[in-house]
C-alpha atoms as a PDB file:
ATOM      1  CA  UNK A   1     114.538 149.410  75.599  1.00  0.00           C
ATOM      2  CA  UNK A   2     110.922 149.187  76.357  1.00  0.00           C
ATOM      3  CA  UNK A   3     108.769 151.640  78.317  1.00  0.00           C
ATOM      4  CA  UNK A   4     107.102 151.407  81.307  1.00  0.00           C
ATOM      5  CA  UNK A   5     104.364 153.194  83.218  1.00  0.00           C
ATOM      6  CA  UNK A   6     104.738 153.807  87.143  1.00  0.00           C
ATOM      7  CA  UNK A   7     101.965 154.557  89.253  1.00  0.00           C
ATOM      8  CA  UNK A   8     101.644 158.185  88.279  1.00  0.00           C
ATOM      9  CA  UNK A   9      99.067 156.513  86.092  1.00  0.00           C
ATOM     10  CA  UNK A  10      95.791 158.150  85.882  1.00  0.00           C
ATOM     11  CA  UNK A  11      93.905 155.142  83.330  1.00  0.00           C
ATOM     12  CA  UNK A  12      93.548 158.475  80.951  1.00  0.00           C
ATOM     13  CA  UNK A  13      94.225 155.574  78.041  1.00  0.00           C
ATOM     14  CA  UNK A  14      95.778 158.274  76.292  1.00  0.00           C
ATOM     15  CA  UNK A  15      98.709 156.316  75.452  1.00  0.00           C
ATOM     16  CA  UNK A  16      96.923 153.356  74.213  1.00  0.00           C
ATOM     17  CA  UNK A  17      95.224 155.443  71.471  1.00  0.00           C
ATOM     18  CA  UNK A  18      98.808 155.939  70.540  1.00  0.00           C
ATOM     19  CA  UNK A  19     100.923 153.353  70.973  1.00  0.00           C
ATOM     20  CA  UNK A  20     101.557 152.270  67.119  1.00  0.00           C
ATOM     21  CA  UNK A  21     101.475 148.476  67.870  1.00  0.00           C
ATOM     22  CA  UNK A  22      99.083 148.502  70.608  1.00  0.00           C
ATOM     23  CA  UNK A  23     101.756 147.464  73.343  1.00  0.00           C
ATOM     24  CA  UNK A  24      99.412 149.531  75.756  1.00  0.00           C
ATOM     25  CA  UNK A  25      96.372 148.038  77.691  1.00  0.00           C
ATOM     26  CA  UNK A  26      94.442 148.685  80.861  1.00  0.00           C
ATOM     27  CA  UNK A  27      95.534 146.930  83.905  1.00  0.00           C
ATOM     28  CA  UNK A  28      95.008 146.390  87.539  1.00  0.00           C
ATOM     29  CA  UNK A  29      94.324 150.304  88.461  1.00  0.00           C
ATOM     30  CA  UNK A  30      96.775 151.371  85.621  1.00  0.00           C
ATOM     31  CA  UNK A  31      97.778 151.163  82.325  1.00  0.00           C
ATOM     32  CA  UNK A  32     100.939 148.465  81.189  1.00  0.00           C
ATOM     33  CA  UNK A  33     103.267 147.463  78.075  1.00  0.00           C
ATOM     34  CA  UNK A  34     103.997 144.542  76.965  1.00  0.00           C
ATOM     35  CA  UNK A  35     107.867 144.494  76.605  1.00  0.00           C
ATOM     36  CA  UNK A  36     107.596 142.210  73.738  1.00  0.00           C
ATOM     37  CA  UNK A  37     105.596 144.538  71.874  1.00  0.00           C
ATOM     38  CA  UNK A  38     106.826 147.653  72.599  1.00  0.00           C
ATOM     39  CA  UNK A  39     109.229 149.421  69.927  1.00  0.00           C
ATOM     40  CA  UNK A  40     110.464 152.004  71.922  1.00  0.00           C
ATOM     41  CA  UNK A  41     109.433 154.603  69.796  1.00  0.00           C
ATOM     42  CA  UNK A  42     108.375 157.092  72.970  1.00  0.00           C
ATOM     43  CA  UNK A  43     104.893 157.972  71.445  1.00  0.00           C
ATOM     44  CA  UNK A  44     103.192 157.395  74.440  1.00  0.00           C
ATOM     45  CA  UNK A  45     105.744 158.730  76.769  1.00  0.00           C
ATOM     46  CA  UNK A  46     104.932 162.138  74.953  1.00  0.00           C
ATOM     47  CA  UNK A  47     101.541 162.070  75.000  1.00  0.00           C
ATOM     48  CA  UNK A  48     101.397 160.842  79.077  1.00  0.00           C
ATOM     49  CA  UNK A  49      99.445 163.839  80.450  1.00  0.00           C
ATOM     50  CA  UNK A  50     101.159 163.030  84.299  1.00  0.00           C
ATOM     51  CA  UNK A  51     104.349 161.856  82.829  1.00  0.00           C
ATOM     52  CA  UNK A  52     104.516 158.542  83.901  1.00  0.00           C
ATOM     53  CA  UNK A  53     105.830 157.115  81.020  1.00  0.00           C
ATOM     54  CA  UNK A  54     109.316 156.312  81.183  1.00  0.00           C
ATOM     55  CA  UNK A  55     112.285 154.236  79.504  1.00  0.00           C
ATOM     56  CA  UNK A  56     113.232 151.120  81.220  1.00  0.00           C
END
């Protein structure tokens, strides 16, 4: 199950610097992951300073 990131987003791009696979890019006034990229793996969810990083 991929992650996703909700509008407790910040644009830190602290989770892009982590994300193994580089699932993780800037968007439109947040950060997003690509689903097809993602391995679930939570490294970015644990890193999220505002937690909003979550499972699908």
């Amino acid at each position: 199950m991929a992650y996703v990131i909700n509008d407790g987003c910040v644009s830190c791009g602290t989770c892009e610097a982590e994300c193994p696979v580089g699932a993780i890019s800037a968007g439109d006034g947040k950060y997003e992951i690509d689903a097809d990229t993602c391995l679930s793996c939570g490294a970015c969810a644990g890193v999220c300073p505002t937690g909003a990083i979550e499972a699908e």
